[in-house]
PDB file of N, CA and C in Angstrom:
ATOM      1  N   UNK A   1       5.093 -43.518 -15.357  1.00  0.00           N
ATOM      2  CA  UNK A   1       5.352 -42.709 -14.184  1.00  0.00           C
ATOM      3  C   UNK A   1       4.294 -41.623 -14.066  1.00  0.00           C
ATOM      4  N   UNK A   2       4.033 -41.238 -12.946  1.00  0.00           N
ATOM      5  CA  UNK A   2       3.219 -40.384 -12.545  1.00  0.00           C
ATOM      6  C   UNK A   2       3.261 -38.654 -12.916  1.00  0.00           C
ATOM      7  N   UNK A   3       2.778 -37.874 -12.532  1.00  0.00           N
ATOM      8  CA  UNK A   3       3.309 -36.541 -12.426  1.00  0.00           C
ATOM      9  C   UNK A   3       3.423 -36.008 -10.921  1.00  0.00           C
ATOM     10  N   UNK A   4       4.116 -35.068 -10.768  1.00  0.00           N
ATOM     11  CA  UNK A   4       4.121 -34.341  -9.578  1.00  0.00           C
ATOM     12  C   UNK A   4       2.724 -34.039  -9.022  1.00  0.00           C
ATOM     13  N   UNK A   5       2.147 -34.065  -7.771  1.00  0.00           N
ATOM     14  CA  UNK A   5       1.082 -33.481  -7.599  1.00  0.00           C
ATOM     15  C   UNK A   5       1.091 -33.740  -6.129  1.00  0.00           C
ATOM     16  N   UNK A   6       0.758 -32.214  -5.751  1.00  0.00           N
ATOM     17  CA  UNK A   6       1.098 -31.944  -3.852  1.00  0.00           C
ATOM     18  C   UNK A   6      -0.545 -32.460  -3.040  1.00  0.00           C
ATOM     19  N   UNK A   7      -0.126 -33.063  -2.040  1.00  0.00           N
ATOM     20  CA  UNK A   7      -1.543 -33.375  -1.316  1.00  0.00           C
ATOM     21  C   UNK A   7      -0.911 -33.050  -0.288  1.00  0.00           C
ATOM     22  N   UNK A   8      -2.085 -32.619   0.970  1.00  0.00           N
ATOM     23  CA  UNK A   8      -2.387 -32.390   2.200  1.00  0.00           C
ATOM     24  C   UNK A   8      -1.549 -34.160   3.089  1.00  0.00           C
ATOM     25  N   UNK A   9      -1.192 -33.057   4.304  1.00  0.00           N
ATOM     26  CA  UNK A   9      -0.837 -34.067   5.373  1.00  0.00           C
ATOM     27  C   UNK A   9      -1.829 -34.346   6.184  1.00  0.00           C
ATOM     28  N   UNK A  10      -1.990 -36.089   6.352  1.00  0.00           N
ATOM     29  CA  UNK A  10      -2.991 -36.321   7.333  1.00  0.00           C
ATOM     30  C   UNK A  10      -2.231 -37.772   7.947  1.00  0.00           C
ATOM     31  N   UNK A  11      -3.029 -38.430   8.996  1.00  0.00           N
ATOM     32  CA  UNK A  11      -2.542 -39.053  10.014  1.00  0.00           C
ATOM     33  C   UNK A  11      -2.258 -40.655   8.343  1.00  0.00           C
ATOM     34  N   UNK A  12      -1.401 -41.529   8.896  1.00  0.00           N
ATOM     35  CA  UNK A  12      -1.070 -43.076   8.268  1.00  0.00           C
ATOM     36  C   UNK A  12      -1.123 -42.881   7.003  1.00  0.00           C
ATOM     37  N   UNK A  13      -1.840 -42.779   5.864  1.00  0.00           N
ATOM     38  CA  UNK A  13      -1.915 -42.286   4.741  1.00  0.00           C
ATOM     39  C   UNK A  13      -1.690 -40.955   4.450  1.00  0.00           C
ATOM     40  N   UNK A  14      -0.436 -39.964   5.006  1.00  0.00           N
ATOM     41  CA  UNK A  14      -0.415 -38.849   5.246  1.00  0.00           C
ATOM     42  C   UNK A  14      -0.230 -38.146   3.578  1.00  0.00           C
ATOM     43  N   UNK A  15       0.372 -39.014   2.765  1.00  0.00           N
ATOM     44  CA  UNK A  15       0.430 -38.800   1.297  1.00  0.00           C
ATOM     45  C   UNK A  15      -0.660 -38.352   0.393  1.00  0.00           C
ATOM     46  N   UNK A  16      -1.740 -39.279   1.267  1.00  0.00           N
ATOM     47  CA  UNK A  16      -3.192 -39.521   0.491  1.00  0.00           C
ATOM     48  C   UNK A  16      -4.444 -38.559   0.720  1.00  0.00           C
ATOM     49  N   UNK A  17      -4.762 -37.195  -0.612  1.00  0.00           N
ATOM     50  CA  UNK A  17      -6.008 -36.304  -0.117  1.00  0.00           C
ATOM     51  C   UNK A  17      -7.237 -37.289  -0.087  1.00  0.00           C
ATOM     52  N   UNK A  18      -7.810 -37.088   0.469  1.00  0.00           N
ATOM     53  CA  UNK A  18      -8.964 -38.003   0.241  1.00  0.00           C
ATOM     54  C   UNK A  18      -9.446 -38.435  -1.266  1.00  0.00           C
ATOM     55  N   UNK A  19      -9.122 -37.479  -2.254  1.00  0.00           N
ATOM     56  CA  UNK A  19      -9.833 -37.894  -3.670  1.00  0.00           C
ATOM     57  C   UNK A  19      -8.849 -38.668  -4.034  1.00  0.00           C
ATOM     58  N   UNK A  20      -7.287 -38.702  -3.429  1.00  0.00           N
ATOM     59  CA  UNK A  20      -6.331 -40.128  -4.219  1.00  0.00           C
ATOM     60  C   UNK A  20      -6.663 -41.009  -3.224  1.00  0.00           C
ATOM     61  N   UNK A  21      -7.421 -41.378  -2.229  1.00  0.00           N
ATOM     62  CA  UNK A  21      -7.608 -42.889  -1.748  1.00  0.00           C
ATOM     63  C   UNK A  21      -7.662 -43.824  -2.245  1.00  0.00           C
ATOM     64  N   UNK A  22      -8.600 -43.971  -3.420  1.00  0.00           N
ATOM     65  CA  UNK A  22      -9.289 -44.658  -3.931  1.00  0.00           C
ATOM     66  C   UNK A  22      -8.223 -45.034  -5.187  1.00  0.00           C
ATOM     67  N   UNK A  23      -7.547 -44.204  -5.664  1.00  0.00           N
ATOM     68  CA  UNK A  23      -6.502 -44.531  -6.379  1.00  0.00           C
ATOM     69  C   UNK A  23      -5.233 -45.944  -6.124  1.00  0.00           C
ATOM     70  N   UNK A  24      -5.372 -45.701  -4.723  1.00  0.00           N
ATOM     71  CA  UNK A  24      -4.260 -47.050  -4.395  1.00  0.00           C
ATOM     72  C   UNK A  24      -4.782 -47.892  -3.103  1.00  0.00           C
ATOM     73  N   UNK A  25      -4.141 -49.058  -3.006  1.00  0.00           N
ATOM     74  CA  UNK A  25      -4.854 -49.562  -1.870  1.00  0.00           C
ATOM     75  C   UNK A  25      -3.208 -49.832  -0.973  1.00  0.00           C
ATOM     76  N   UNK A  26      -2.531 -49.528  -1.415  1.00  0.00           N
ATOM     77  CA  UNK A  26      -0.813 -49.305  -0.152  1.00  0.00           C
ATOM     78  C   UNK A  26      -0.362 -47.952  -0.771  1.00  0.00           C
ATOM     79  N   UNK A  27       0.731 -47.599  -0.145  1.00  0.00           N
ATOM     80  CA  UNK A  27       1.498 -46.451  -0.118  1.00  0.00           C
ATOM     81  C   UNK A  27       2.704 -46.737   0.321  1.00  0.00           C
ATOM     82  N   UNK A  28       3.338 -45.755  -0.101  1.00  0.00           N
ATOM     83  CA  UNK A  28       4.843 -45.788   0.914  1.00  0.00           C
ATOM     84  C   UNK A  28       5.194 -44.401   1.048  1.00  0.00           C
ATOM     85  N   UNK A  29       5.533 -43.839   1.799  1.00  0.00           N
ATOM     86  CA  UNK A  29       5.839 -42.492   2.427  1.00  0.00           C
ATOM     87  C   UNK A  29       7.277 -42.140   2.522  1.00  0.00           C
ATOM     88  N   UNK A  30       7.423 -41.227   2.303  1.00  0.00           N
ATOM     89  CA  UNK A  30       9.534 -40.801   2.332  1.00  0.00           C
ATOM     90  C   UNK A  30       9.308 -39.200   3.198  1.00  0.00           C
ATOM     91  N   UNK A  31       9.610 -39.173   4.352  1.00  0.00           N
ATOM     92  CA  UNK A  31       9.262 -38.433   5.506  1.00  0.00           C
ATOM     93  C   UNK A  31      10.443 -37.840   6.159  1.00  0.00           C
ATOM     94  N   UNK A  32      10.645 -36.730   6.499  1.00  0.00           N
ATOM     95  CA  UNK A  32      11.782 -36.416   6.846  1.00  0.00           C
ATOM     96  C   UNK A  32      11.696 -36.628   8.375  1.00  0.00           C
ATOM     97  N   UNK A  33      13.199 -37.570   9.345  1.00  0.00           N
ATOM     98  CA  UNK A  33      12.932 -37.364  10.547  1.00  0.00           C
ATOM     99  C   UNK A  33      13.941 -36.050  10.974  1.00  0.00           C
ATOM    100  N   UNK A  34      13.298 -35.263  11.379  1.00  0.00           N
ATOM    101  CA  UNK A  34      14.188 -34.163  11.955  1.00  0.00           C
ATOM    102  C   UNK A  34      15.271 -34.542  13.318  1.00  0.00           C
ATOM    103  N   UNK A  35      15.084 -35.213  13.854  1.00  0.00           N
ATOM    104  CA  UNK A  35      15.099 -35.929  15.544  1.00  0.00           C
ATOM    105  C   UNK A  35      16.649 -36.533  14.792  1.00  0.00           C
ATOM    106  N   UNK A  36      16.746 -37.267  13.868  1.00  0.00           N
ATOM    107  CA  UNK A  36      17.581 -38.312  13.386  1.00  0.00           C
ATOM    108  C   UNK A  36      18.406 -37.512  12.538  1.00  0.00           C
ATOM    109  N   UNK A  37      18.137 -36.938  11.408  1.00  0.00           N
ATOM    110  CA  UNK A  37      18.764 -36.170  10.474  1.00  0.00           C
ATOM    111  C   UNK A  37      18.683 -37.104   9.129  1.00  0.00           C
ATOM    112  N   UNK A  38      17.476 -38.011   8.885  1.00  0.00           N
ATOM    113  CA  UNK A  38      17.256 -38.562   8.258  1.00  0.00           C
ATOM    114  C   UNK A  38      15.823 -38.818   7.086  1.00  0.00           C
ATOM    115  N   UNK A  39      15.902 -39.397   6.236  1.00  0.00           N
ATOM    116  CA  UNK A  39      14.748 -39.247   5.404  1.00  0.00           C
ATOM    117  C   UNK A  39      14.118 -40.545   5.409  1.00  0.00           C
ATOM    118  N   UNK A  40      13.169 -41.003   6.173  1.00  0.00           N
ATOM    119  CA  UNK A  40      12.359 -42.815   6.507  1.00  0.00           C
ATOM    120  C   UNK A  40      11.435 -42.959   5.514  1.00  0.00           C
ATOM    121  N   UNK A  41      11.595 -44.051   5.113  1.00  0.00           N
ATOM    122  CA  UNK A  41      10.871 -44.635   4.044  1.00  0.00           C
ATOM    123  C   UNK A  41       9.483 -45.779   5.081  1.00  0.00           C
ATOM    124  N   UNK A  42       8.643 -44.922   4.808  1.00  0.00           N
ATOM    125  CA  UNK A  42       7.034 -44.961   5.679  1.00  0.00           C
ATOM    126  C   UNK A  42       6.057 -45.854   5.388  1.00  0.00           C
ATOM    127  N   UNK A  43       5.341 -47.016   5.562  1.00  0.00           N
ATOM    128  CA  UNK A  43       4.382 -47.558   4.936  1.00  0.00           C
ATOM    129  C   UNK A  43       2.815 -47.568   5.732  1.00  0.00           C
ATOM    130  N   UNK A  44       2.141 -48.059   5.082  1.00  0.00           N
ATOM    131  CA  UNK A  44       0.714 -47.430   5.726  1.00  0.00           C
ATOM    132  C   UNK A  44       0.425 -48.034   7.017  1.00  0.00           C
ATOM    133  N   UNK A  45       1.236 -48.587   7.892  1.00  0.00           N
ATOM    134  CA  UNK A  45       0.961 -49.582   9.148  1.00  0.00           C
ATOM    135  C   UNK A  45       2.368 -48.295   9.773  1.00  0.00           C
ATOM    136  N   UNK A  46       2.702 -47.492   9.232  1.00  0.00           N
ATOM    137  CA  UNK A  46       3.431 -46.152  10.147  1.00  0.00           C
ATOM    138  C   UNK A  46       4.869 -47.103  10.667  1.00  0.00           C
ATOM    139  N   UNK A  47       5.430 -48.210   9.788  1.00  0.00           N
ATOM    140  CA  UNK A  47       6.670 -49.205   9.819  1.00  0.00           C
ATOM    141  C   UNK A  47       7.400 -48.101   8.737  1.00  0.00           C
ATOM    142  N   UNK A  48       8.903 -47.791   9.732  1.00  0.00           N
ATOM    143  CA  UNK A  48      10.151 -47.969   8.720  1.00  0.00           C
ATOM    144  C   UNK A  48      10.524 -49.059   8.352  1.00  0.00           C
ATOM    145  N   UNK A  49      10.443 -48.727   7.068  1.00  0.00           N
ATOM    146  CA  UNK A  49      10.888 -50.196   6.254  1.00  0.00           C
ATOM    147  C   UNK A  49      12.302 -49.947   5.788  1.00  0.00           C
ATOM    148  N   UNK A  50      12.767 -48.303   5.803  1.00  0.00           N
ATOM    149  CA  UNK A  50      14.349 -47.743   5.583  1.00  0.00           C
ATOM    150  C   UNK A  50      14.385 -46.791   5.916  1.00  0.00           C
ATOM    151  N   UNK A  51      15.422 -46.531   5.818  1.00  0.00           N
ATOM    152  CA  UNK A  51      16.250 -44.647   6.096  1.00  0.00           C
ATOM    153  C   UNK A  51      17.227 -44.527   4.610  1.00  0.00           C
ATOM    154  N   UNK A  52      17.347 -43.068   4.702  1.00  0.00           N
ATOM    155  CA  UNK A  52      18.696 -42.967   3.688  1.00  0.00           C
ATOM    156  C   UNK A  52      19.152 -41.497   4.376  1.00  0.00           C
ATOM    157  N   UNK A  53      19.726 -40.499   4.279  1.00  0.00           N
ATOM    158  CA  UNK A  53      20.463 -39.041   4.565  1.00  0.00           C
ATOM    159  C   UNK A  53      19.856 -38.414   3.106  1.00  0.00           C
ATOM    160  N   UNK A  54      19.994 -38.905   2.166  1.00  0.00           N
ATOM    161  CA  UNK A  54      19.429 -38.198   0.818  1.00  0.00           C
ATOM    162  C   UNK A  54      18.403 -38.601   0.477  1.00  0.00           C
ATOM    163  N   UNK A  55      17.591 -37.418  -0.029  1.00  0.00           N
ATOM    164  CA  UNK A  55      16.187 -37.773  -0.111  1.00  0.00           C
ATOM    165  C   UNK A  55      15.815 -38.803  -1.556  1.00  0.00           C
ATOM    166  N   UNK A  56      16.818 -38.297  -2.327  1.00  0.00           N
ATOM    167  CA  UNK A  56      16.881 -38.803  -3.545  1.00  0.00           C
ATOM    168  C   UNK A  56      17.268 -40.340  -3.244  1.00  0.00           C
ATOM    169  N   UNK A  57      17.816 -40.726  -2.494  1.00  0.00           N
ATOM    170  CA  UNK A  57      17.614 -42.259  -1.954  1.00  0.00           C
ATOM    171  C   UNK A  57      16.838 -43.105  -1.763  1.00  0.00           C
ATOM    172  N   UNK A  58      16.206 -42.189  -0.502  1.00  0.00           N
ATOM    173  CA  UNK A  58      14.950 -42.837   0.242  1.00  0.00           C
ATOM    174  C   UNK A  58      13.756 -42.648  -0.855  1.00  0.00           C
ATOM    175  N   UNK A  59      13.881 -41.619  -1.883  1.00  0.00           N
ATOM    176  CA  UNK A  59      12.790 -41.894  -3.124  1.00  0.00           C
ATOM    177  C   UNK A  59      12.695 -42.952  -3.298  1.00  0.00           C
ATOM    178  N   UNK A  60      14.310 -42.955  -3.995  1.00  0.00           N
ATOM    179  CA  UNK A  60      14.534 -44.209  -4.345  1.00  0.00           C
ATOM    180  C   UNK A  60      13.875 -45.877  -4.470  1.00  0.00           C
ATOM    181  N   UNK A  61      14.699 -45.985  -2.702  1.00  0.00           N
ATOM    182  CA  UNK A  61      13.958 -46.923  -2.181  1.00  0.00           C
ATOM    183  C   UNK A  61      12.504 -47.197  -1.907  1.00  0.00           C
ATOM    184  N   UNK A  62      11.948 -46.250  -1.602  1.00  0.00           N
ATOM    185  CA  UNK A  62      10.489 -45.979  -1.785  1.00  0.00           C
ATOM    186  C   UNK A  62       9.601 -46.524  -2.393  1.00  0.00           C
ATOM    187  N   UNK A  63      10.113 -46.072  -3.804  1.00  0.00           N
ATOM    188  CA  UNK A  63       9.833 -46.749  -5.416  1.00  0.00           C
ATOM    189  C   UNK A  63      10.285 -48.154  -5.325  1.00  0.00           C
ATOM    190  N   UNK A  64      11.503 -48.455  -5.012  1.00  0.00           N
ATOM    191  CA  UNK A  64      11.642 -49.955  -5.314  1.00  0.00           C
ATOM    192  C   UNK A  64      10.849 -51.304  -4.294  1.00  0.00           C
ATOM    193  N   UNK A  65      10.504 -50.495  -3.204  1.00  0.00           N
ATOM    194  CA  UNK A  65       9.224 -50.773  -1.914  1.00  0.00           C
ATOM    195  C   UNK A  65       8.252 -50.841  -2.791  1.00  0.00           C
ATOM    196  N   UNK A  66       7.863 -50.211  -3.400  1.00  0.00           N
ATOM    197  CA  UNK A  66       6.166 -49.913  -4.031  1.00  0.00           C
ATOM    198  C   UNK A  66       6.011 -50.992  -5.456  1.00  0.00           C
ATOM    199  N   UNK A  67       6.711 -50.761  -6.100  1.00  0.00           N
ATOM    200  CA  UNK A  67       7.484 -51.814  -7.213  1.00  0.00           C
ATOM    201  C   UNK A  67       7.288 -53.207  -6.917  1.00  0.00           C
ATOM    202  N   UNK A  68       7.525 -53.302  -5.755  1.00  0.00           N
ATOM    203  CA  UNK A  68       7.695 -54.678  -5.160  1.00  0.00           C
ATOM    204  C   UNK A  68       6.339 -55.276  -5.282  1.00  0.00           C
ATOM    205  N   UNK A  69       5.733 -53.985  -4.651  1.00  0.00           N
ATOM    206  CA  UNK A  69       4.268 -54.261  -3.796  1.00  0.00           C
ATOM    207  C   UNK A  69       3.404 -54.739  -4.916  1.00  0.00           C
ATOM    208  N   UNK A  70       3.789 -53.682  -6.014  1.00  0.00           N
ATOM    209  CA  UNK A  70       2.948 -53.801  -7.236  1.00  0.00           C
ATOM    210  C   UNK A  70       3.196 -54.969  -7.879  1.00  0.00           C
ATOM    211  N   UNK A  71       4.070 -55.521  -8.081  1.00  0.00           N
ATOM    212  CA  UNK A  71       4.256 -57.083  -8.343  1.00  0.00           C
ATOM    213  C   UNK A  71       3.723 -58.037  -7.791  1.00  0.00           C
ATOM    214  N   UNK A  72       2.991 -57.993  -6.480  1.00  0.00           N
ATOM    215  CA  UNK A  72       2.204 -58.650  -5.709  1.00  0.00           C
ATOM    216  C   UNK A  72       0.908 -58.517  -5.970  1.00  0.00           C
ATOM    217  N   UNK A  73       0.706 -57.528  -7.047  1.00  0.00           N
ATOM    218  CA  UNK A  73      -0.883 -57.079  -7.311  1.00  0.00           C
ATOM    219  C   UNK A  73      -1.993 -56.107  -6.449  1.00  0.00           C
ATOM    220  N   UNK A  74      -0.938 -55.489  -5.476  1.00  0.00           N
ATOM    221  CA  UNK A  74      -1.124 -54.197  -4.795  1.00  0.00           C
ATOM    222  C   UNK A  74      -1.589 -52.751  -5.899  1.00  0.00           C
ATOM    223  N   UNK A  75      -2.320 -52.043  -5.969  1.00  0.00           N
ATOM    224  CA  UNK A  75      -2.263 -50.676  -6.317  1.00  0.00           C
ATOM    225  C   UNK A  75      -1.138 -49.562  -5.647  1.00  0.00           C
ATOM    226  N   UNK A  76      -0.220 -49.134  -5.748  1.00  0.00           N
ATOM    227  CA  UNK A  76       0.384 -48.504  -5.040  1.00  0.00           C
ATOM    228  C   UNK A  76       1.305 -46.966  -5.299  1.00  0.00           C
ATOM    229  N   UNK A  77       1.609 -46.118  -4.156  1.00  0.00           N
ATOM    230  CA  UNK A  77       1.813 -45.005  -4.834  1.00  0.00           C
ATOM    231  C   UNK A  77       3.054 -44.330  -3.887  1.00  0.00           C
ATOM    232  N   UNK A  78       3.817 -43.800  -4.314  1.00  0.00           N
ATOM    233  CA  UNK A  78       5.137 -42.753  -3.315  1.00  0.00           C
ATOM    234  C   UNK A  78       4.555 -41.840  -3.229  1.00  0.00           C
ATOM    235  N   UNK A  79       4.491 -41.240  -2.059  1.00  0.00           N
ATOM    236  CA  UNK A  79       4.943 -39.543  -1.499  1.00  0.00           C
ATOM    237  C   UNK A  79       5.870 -39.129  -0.564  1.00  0.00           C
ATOM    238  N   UNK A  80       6.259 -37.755  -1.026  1.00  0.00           N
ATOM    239  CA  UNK A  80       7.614 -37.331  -0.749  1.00  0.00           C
ATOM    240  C   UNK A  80       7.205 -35.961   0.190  1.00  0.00           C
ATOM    241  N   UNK A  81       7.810 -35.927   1.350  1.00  0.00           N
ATOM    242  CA  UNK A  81       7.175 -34.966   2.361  1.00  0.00           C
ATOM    243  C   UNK A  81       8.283 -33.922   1.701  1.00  0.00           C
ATOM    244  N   UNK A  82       6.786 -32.705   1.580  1.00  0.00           N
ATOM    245  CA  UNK A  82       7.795 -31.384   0.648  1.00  0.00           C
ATOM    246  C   UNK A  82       8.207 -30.368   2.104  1.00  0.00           C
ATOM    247  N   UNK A  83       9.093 -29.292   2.508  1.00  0.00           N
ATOM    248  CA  UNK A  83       9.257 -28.447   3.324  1.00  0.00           C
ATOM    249  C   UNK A  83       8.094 -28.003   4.286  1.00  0.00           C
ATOM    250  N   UNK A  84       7.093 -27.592   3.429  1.00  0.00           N
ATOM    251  CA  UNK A  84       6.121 -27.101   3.670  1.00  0.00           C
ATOM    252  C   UNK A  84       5.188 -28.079   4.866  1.00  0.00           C
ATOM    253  N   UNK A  85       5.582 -29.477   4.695  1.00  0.00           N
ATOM    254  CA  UNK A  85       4.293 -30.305   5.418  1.00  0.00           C
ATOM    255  C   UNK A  85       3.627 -31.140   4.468  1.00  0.00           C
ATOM    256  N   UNK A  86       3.356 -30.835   3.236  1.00  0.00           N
ATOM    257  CA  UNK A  86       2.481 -31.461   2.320  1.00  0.00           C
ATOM    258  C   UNK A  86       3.332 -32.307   1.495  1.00  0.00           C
ATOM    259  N   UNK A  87       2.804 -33.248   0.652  1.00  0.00           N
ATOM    260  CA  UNK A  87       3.455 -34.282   0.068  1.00  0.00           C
ATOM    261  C   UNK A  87       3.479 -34.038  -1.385  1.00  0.00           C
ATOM    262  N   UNK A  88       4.558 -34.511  -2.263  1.00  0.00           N
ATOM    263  CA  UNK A  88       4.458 -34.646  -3.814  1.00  0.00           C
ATOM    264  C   UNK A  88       4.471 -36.008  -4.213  1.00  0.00           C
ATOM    265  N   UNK A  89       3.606 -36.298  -4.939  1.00  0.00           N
ATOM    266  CA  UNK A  89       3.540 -37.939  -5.691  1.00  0.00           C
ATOM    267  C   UNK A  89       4.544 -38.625  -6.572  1.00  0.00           C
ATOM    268  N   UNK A  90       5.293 -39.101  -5.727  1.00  0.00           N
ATOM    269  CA  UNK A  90       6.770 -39.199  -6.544  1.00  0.00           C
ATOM    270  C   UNK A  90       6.350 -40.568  -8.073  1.00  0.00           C
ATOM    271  N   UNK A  91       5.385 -41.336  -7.504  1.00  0.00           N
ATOM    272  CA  UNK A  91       5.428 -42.337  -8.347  1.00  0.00           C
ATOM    273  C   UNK A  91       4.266 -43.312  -7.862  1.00  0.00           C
ATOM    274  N   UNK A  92       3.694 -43.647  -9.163  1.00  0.00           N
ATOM    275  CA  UNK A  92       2.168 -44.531  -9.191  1.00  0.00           C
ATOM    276  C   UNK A  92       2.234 -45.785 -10.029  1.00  0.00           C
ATOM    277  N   UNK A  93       1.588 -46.906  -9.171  1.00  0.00           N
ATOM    278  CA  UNK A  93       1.518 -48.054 -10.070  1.00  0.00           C
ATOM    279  C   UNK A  93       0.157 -47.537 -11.003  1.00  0.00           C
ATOM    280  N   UNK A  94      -0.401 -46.901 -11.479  1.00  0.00           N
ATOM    281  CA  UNK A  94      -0.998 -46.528 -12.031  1.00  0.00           C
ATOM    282  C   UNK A  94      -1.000 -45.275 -13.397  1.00  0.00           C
TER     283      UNK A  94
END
């Protein structure tokens, strides 16, 4: 497992500062929708692939999205949209 570590928000890879690009070649995103009252589980083509109400869910699922991916021989990584706007790295196939 990874460690915590906050990156900047940017457009489709909003998880990803430019120096973790290169680190993964998918992502999955856990994003809060305010509109809904929900937490969407995000992938790099900007597809809900889920929802949950708890964030600790949609981690969750997130991880078991990325898990997947990585079994396919994907590089892949979670981020978790913090209050602020910016993301924490919940978890790395790496």
């Amino acid at each position: 497992m990874a460690t915590a570590t906050t990156t900047k928000k940017t457009p489709r890879r909003s998880g990803a500062s430019d120096s973790a690009k290169g680190c993964s070649d998918r992502a999955f995103h856990v994003d809060y929708n305010k509109a809904l009252d929900r937490w969407d589980v995000v992938d790099d083509d900007g597809r809900v692939v889920g929802h949950c109400h708890h964030i600790g869910e949609a981690t969750d699922l997130a991880i078991r999205e990325a898990q997947h991916a990585n079994g396919h021989g994907h590089n892949v990584m979670v981020c978790v949209e913090q209050s602020d706007g910016s993301y924490n790295l919940a978890w790395s196939a790496r």
